[in-house]
C-alpha atoms as a PDB file:
ATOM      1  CA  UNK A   1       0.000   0.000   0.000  1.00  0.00           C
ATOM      2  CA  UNK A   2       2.737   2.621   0.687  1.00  0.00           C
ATOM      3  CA  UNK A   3       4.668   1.729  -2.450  1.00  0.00           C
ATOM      4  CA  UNK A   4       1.567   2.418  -4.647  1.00  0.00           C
ATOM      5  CA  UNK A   5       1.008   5.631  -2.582  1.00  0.00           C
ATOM      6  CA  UNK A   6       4.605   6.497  -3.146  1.00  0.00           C
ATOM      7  CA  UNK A   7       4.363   6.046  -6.773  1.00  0.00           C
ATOM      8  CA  UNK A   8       1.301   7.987  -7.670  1.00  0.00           C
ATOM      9  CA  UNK A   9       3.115  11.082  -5.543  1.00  0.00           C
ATOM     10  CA  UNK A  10       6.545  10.026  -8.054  1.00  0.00           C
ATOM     11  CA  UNK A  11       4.186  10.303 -10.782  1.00  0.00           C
ATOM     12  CA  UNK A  12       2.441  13.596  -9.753  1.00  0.00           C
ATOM     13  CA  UNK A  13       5.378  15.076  -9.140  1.00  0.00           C
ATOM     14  CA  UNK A  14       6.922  14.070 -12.316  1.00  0.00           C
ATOM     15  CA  UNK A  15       3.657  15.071 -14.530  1.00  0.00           C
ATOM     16  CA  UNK A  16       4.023  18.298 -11.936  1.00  0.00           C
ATOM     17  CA  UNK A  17       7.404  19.463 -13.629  1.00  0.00           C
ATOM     18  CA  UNK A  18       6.551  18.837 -16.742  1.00  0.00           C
ATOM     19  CA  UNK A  19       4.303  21.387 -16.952  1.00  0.00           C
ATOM     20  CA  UNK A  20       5.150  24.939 -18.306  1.00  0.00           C
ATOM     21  CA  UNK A  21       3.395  26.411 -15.221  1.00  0.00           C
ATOM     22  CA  UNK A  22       0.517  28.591 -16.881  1.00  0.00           C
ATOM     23  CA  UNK A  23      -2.545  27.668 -17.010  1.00  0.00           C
ATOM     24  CA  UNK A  24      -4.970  27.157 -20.627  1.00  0.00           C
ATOM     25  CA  UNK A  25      -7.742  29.566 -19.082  1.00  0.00           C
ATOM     26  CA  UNK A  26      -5.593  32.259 -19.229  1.00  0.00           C
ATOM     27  CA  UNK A  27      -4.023  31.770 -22.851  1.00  0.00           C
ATOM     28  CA  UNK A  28      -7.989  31.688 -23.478  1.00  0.00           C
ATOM     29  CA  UNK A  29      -8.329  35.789 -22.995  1.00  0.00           C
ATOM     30  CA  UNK A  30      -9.809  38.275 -25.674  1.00  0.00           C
ATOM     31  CA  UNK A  31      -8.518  37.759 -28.947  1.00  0.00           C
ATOM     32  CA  UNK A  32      -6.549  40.277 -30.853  1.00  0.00           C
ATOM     33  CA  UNK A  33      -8.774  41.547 -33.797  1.00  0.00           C
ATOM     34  CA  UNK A  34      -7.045  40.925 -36.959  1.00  0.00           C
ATOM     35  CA  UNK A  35      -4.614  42.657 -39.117  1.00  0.00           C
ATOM     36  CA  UNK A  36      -6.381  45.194 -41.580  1.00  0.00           C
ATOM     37  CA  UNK A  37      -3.697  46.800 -43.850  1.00  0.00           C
ATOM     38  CA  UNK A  38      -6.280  49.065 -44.662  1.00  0.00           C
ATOM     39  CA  UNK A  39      -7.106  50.486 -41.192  1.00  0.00           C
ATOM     40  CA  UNK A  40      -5.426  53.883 -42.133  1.00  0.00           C
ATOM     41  CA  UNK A  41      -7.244  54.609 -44.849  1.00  0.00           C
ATOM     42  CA  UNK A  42     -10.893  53.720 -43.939  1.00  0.00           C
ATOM     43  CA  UNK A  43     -10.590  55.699 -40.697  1.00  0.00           C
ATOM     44  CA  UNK A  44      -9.460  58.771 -42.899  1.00  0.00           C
ATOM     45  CA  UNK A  45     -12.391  58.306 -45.333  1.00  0.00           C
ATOM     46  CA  UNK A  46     -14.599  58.128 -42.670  1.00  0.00           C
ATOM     47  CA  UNK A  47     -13.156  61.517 -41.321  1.00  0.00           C
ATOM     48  CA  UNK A  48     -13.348  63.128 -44.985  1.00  0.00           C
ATOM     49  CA  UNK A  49     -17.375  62.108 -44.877  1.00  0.00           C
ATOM     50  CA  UNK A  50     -18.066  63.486 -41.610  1.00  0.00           C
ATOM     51  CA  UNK A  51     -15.893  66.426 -42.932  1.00  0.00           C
ATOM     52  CA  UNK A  52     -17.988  66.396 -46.205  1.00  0.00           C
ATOM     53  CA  UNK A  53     -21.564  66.338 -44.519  1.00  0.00           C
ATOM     54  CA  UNK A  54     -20.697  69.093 -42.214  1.00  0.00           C
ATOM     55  CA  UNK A  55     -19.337  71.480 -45.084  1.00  0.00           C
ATOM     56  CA  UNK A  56     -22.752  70.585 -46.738  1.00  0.00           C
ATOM     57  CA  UNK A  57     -24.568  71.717 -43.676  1.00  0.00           C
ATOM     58  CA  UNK A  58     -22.194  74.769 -43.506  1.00  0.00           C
ATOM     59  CA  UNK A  59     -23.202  75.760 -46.878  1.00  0.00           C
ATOM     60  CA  UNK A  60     -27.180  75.151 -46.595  1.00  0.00           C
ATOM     61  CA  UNK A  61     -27.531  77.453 -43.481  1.00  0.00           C
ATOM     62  CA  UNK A  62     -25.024  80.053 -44.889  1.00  0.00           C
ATOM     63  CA  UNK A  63     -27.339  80.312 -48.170  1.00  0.00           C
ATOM     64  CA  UNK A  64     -30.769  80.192 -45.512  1.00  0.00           C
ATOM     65  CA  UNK A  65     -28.984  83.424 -43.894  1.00  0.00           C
ATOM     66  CA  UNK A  66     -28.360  84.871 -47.609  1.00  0.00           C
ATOM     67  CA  UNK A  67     -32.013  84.260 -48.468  1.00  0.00           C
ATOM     68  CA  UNK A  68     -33.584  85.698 -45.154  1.00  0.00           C
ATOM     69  CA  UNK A  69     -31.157  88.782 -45.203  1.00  0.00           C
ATOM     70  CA  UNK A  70     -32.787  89.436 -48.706  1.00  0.00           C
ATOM     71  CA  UNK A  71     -29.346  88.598 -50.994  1.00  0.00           C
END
């Protein structure tokens, strides 16, 4: 009985050290979104529209002041 004992504690100890000591769970966290090469570029172009809508709405209240000034 105490030489089977002592060989599952060799064998946990063994199976012990060959571990690499982190634990799966934690490899498991959020996952990095992938590469887009073309990140840059979208996030300007969504900056020129924004840009582009506001110049519109610029222009459409600068001609309603034209209009009710009588010009």
């Amino acid at each position: 009985m105490k030489i089977q004992l002592l060989l599952s504690a060799v064998l946990l100890l063994l199976l012990n050290a060959c571990s690499d000591g982190t634990d799966s769970k934690q490899d498991a966290g959020p996952a990095e979104k992938p590469y887009n090469p073309w990140k840059n570029q979208m996030e300007s172009l969504d900056k020129t529209r924004d840009l582009e809508g506001q110049m519109q709405q610029d222009a459409k209240d600068r001609d309603k002041r034209m209009r009710e000034q009588g010009g």
